[in-house]
N, C-alpha and C. Protein backbone atom coordinates (compact mmCIF):
# COMPACT_ATOMS: atom_id res chain seq x y z
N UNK A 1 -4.08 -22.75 -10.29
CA UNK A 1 -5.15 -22.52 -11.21
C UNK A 1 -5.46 -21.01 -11.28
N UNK A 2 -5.23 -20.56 -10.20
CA UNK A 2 -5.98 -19.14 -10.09
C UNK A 2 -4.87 -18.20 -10.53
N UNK A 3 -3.23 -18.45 -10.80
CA UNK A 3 -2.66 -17.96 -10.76
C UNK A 3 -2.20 -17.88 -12.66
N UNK A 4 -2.79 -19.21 -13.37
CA UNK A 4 -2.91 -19.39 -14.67
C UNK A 4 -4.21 -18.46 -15.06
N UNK A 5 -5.19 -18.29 -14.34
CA UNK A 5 -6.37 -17.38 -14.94
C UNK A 5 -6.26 -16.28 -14.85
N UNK A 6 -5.11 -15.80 -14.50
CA UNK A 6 -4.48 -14.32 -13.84
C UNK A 6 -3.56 -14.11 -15.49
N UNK A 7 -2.77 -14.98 -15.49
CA UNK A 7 -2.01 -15.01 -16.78
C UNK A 7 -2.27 -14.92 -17.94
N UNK A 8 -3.88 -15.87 -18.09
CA UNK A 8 -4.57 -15.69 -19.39
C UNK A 8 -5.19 -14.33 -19.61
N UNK A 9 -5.67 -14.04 -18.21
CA UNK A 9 -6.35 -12.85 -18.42
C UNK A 9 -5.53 -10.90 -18.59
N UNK A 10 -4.13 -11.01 -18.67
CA UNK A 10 -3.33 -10.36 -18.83
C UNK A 10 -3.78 -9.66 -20.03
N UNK A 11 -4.28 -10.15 -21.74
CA UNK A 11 -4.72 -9.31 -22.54
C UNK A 11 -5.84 -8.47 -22.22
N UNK A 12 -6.59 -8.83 -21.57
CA UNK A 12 -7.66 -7.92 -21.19
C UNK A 12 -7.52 -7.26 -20.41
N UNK A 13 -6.44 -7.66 -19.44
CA UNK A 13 -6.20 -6.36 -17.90
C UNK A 13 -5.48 -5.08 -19.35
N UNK A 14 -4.74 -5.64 -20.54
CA UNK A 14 -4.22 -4.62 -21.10
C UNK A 14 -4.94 -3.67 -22.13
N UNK A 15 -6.01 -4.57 -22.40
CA UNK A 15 -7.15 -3.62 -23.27
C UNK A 15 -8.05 -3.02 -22.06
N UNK A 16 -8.25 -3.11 -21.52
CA UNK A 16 -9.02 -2.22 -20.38
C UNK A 16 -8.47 -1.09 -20.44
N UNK A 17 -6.62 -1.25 -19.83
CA UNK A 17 -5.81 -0.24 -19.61
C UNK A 17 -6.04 1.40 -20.21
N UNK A 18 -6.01 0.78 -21.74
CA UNK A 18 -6.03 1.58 -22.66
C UNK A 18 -7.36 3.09 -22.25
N UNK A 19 -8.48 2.05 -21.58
CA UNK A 19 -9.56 3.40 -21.30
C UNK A 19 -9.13 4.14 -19.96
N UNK A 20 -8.38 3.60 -19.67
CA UNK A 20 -8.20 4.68 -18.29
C UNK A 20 -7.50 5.66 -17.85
N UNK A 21 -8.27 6.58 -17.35
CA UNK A 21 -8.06 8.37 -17.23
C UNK A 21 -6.80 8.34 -16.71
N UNK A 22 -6.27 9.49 -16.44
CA UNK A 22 -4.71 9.57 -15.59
C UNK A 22 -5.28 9.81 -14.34
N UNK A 23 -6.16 10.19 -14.18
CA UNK A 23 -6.29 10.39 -12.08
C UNK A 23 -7.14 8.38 -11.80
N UNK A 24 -6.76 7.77 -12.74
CA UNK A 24 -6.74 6.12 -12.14
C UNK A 24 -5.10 5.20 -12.53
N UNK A 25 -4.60 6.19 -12.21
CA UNK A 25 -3.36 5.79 -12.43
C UNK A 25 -2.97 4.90 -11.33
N UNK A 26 -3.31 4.81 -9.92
CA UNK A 26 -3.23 4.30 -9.22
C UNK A 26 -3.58 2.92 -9.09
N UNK A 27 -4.67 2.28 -9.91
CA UNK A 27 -5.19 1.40 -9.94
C UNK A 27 -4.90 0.33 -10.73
N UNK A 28 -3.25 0.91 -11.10
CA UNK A 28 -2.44 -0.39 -12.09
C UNK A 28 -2.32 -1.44 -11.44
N UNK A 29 -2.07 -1.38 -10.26
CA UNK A 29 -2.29 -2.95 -9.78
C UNK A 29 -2.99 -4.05 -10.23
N UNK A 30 -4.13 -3.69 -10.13
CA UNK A 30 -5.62 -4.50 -10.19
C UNK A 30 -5.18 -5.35 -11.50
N UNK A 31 -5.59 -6.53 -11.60
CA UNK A 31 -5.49 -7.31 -12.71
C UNK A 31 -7.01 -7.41 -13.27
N UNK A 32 -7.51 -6.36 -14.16
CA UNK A 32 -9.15 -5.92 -14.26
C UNK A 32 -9.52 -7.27 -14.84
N UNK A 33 -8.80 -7.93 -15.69
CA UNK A 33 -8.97 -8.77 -16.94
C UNK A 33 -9.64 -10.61 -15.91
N UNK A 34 -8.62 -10.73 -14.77
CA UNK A 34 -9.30 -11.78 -13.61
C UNK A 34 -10.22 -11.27 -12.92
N UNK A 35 -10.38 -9.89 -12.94
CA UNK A 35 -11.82 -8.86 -12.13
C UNK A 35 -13.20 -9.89 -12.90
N UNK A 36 -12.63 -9.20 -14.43
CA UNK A 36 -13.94 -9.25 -15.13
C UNK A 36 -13.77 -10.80 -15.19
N UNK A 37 -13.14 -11.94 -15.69
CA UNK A 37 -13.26 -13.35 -15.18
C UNK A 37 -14.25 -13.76 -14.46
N UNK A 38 -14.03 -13.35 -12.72
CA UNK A 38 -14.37 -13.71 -11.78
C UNK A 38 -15.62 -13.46 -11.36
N UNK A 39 -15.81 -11.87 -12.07
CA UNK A 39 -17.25 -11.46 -12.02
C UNK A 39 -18.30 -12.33 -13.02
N UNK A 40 -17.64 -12.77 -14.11
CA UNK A 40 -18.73 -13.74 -14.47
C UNK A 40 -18.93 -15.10 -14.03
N UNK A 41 -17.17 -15.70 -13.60
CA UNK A 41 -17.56 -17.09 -12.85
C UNK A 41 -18.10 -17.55 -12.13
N UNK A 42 -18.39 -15.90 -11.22
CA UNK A 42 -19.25 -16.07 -10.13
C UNK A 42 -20.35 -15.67 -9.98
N UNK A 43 -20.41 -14.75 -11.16
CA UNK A 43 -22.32 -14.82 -11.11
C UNK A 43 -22.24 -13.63 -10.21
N UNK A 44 -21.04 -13.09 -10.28
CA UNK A 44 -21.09 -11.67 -9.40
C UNK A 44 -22.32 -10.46 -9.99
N UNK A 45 -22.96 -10.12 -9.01
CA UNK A 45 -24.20 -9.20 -9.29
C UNK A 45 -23.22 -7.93 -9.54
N UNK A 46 -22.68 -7.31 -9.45
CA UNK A 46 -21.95 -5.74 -9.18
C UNK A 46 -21.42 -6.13 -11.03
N UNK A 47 -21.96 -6.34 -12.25
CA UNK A 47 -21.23 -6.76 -13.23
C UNK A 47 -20.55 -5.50 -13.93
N UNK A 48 -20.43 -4.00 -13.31
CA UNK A 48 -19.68 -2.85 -13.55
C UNK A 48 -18.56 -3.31 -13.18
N UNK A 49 -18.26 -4.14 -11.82
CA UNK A 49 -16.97 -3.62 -11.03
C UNK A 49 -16.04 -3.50 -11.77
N UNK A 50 -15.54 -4.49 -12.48
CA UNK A 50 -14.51 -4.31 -13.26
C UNK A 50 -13.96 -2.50 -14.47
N UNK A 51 -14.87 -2.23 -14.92
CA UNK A 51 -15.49 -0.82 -15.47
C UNK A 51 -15.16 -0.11 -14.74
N UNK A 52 -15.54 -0.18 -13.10
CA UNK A 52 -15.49 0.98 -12.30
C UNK A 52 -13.81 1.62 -11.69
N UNK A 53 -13.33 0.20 -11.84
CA UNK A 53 -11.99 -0.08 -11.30
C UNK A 53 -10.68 -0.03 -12.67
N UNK A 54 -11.95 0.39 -13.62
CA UNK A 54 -11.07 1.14 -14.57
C UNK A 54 -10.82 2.42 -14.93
N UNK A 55 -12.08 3.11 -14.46
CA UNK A 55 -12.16 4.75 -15.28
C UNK A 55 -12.73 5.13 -13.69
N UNK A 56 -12.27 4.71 -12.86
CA UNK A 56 -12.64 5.40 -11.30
C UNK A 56 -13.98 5.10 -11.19
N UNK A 57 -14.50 5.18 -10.25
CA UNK A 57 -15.51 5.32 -9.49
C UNK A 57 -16.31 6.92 -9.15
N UNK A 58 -17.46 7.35 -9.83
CA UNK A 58 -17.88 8.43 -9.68
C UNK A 58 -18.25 8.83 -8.16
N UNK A 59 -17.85 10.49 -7.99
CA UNK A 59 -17.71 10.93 -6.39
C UNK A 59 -19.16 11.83 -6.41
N UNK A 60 -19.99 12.27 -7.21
CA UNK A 60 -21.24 12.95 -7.12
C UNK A 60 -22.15 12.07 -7.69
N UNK A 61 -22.97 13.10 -7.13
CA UNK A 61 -24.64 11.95 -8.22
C UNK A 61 -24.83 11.11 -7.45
N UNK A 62 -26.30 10.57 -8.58
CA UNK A 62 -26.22 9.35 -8.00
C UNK A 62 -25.77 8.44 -7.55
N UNK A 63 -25.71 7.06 -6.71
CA UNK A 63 -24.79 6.10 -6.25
C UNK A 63 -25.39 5.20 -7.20
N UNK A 64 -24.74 4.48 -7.93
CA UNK A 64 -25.15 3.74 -8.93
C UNK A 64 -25.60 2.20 -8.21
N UNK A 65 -26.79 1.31 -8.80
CA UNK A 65 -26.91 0.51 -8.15
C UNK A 65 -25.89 -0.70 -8.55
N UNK A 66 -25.19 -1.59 -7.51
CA UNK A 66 -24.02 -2.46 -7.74
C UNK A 66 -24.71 -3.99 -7.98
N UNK A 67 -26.29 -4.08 -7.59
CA UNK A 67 -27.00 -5.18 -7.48
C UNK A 67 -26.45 -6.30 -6.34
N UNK A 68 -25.99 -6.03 -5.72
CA UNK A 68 -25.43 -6.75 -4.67
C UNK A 68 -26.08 -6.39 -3.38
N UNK A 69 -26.50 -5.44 -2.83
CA UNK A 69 -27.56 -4.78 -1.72
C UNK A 69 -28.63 -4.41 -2.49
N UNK A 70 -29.88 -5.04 -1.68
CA UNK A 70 -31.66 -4.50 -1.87
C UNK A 70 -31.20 -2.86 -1.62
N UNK A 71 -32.33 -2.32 -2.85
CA UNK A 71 -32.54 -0.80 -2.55
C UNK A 71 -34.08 -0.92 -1.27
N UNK A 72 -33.63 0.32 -0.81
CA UNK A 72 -34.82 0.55 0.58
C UNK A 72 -35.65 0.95 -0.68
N UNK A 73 -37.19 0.88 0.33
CA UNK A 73 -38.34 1.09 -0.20
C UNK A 73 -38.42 2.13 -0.62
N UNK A 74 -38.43 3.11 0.61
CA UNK A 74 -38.46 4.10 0.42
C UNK A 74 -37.38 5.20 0.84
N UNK A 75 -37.49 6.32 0.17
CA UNK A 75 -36.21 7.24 0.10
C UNK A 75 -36.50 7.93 2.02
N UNK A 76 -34.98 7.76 2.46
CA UNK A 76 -34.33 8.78 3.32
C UNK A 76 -34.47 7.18 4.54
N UNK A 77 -35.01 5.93 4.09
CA UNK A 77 -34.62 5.02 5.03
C UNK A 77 -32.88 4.56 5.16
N UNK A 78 -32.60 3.95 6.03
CA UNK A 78 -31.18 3.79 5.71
C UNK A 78 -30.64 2.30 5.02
N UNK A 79 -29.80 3.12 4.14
CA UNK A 79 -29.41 2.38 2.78
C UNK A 79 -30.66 2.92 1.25
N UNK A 80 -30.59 4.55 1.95
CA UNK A 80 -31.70 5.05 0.77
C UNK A 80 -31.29 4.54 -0.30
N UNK A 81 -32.40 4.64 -1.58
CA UNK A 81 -31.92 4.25 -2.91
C UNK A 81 -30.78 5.50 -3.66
N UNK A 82 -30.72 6.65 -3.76
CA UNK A 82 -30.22 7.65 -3.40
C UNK A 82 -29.37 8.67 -2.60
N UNK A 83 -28.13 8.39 -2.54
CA UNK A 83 -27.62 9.83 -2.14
C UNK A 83 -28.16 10.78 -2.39
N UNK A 84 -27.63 12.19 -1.69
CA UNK A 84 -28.17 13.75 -1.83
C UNK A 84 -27.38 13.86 -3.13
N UNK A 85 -27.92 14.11 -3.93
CA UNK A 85 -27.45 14.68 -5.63
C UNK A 85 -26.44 15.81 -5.67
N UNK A 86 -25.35 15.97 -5.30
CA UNK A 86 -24.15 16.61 -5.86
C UNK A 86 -23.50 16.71 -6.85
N UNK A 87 -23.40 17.83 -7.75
CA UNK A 87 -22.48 17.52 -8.97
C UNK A 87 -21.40 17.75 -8.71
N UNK A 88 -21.10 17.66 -9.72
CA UNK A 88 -18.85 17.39 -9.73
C UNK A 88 -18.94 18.97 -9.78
N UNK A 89 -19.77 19.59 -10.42
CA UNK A 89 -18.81 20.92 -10.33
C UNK A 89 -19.35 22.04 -8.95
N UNK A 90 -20.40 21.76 -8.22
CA UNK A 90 -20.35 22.08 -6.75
C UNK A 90 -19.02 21.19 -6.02
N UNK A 91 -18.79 20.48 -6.41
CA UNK A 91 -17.45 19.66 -5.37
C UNK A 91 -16.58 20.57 -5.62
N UNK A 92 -15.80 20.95 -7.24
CA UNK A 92 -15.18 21.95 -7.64
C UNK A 92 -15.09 22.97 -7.23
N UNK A 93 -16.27 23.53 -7.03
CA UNK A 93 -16.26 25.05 -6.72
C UNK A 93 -16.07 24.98 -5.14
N UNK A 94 -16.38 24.00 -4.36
CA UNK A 94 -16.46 24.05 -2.51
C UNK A 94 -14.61 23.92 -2.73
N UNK A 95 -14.46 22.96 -3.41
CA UNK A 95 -12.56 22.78 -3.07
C UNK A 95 -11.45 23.44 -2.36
N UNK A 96 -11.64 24.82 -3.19
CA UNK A 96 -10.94 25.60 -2.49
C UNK A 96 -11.04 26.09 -1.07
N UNK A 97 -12.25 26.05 -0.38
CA UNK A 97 -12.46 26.59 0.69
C UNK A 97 -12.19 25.25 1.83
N UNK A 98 -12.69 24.19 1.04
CA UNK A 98 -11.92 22.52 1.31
C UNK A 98 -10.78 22.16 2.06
N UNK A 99 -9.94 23.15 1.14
CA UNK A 99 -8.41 22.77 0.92
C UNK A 99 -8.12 23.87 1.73
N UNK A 100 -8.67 25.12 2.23
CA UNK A 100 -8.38 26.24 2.99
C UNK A 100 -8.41 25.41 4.46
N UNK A 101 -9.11 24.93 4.54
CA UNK A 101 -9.81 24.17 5.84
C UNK A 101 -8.67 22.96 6.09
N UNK A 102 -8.16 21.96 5.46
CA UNK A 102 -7.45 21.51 5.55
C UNK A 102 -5.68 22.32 5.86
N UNK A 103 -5.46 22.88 5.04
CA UNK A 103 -4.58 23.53 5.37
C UNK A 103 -4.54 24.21 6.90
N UNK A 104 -5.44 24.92 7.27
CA UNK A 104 -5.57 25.41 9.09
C UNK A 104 -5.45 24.24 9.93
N UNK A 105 -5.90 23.18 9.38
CA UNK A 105 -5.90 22.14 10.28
C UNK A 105 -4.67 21.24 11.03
N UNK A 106 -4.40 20.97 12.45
CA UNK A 106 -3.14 20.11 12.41
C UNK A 106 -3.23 19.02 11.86
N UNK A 107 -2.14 18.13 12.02
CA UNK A 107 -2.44 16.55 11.04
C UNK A 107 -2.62 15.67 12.48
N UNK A 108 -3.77 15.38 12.02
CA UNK A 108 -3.75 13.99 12.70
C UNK A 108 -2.85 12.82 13.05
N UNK A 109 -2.69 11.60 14.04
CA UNK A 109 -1.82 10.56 13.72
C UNK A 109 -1.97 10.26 12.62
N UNK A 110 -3.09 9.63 12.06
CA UNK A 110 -3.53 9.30 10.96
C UNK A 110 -2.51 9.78 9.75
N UNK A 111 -3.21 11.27 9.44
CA UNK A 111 -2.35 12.14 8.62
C UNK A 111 -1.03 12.22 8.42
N UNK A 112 -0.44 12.29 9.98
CA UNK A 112 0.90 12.45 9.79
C UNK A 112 2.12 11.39 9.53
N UNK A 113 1.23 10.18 9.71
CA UNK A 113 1.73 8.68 9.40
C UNK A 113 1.43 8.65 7.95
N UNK A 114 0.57 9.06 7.21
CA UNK A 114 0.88 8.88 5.86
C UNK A 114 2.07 10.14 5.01
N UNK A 115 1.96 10.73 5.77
CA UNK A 115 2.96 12.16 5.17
C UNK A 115 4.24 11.56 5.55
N UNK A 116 4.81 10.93 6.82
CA UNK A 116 6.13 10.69 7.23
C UNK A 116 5.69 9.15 5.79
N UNK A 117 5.18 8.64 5.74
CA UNK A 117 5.29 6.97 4.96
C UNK A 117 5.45 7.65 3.48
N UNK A 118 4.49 8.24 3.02
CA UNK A 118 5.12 8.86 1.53
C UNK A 118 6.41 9.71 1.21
N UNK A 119 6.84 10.32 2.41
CA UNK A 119 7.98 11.32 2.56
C UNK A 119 9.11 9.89 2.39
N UNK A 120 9.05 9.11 2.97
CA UNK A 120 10.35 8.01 3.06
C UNK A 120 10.13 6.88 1.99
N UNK A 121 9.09 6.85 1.42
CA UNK A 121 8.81 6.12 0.34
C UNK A 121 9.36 6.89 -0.91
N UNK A 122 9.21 8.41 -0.93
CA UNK A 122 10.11 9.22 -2.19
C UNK A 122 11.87 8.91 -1.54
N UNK A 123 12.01 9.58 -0.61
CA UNK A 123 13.38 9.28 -0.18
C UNK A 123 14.18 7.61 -0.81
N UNK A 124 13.76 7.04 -0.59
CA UNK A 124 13.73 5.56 -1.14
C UNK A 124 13.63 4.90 -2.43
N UNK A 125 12.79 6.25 -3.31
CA UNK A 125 12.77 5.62 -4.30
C UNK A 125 11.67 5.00 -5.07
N UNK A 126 10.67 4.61 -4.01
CA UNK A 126 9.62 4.15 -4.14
C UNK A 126 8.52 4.71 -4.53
N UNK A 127 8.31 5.80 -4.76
CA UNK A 127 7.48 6.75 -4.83
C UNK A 127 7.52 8.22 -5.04
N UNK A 128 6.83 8.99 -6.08
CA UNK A 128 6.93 10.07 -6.18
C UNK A 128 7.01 11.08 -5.05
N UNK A 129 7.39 12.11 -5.71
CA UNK A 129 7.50 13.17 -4.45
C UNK A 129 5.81 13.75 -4.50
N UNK A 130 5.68 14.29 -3.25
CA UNK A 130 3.99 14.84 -3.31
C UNK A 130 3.82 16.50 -4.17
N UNK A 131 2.69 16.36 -4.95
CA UNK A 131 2.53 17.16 -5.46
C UNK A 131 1.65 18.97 -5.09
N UNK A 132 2.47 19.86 -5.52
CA UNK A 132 2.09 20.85 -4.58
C UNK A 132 0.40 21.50 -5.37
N UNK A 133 -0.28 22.63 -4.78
CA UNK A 133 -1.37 22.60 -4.91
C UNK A 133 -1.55 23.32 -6.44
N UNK A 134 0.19 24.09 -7.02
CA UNK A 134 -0.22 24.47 -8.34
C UNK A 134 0.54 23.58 -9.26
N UNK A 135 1.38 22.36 -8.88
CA UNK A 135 1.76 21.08 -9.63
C UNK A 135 -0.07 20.59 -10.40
N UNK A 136 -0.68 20.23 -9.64
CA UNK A 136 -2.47 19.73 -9.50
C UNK A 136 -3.09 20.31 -9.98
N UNK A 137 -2.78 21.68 -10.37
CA UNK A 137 -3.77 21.97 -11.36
C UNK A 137 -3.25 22.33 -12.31
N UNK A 138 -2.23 22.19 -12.81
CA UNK A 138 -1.35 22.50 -14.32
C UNK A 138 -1.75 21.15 -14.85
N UNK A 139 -2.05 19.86 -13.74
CA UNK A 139 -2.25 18.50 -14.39
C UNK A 139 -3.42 18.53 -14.36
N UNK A 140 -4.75 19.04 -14.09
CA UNK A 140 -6.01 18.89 -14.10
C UNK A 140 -6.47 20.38 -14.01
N UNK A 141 -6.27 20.98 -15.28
CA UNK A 141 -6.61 22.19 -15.68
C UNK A 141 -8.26 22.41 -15.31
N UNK A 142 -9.24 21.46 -15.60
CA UNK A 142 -10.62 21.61 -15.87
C UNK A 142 -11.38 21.30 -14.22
N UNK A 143 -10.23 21.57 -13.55
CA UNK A 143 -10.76 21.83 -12.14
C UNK A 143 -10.12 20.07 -11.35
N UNK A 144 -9.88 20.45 -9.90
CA UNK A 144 -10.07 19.18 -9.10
C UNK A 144 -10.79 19.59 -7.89
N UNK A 145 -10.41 18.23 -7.01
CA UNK A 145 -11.44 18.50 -5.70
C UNK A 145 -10.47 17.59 -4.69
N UNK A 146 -10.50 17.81 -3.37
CA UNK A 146 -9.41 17.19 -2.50
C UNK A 146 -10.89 16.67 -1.68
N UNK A 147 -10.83 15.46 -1.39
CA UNK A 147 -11.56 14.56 -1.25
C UNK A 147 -10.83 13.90 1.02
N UNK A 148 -11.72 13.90 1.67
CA UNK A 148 -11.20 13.49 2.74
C UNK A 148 -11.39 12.09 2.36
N UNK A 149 -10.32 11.09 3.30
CA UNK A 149 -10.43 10.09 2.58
C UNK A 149 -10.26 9.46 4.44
N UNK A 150 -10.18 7.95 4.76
CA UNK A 150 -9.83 7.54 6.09
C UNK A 150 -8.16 7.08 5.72
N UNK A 151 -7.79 6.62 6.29
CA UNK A 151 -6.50 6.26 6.80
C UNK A 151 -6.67 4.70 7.23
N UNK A 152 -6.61 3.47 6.58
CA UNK A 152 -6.98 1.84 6.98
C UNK A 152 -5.27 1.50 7.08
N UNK A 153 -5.14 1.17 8.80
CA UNK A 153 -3.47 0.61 9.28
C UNK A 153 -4.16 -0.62 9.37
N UNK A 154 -3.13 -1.63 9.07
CA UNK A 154 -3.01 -3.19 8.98
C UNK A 154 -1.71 -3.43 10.42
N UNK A 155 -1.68 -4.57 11.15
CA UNK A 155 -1.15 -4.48 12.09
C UNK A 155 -0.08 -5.71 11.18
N UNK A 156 1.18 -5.19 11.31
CA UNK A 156 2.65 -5.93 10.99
C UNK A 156 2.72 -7.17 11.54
């Protein structure tokens, strides 16, 4: 059943498609079209997700409310209603000094398990080669930002 509502919902995972930026290129997987399904079958409160998991998820500003967690009463309790207000173009402008900082840095296990896994994933075929720091901005002229991210291992 679930695998027929996946199928029907294929025109809409493909009209979604159509709105989404190139830095969510990654997120072809997602079948948005059983997202948005599921979010109404279920009465899912978060009724963006699908939206969000199309045109990315915003990294400054406000944290938008998902309706799925109570906002705190009041501001600076934990689970404030509010993040600290950052715009995209303070992220922009810190980047470089970001990416200076990263660069001095050694790699972590973490790190260096995803660098050896993407390095043998291009070797293979599977995956692009990594892009260098003036590849990234010939593709995102209007500025980017290198974002620390965690590292989630699944045990084989």
């Amino acid at each position: 059943m679930i695998l027929e509502l996946c199928r029907r919902c294929a025109p809409i995972t493909a009209a979604l498609r159509k709105h989404q930026p190139k830095h969510a290129a990654g997120l072809q997987q997602l079948n948005l079209g059983t997202i948005v399904m599921l979010t109404m079958i279920m009465g899912w409160p978060d009724w963006q997700l699908a939206w969000h998991h199309t045109v990315g998820f915003d990294i400054t500003g406000a944290m938008p409310r998902s309706h799925v967690l109570k906002p705190a009463d009041k501001q600076g309790e934990r689970g404030a209603r509010y993040a600290a207000q950052v715009t995209l173009q303070e992220v922009i402008d810190y980047s470089p000094d970001m990416r200076a900082a990263f660069a001095r840095a050694p790699l972590d296990d973490d790190q260096q398990f995803l660098w050896d896994s993407v390095t043998t994933e291009h070797k293979q075929g599977w995956a692009s080669a990594m892009l260098t720091e003036d590849q990234v901005n010939k593709r995102f002229p209007e500025g980017w930002a290198s974002i620390p991210t965690l590292c989630h291992t699944q045990p084989n």
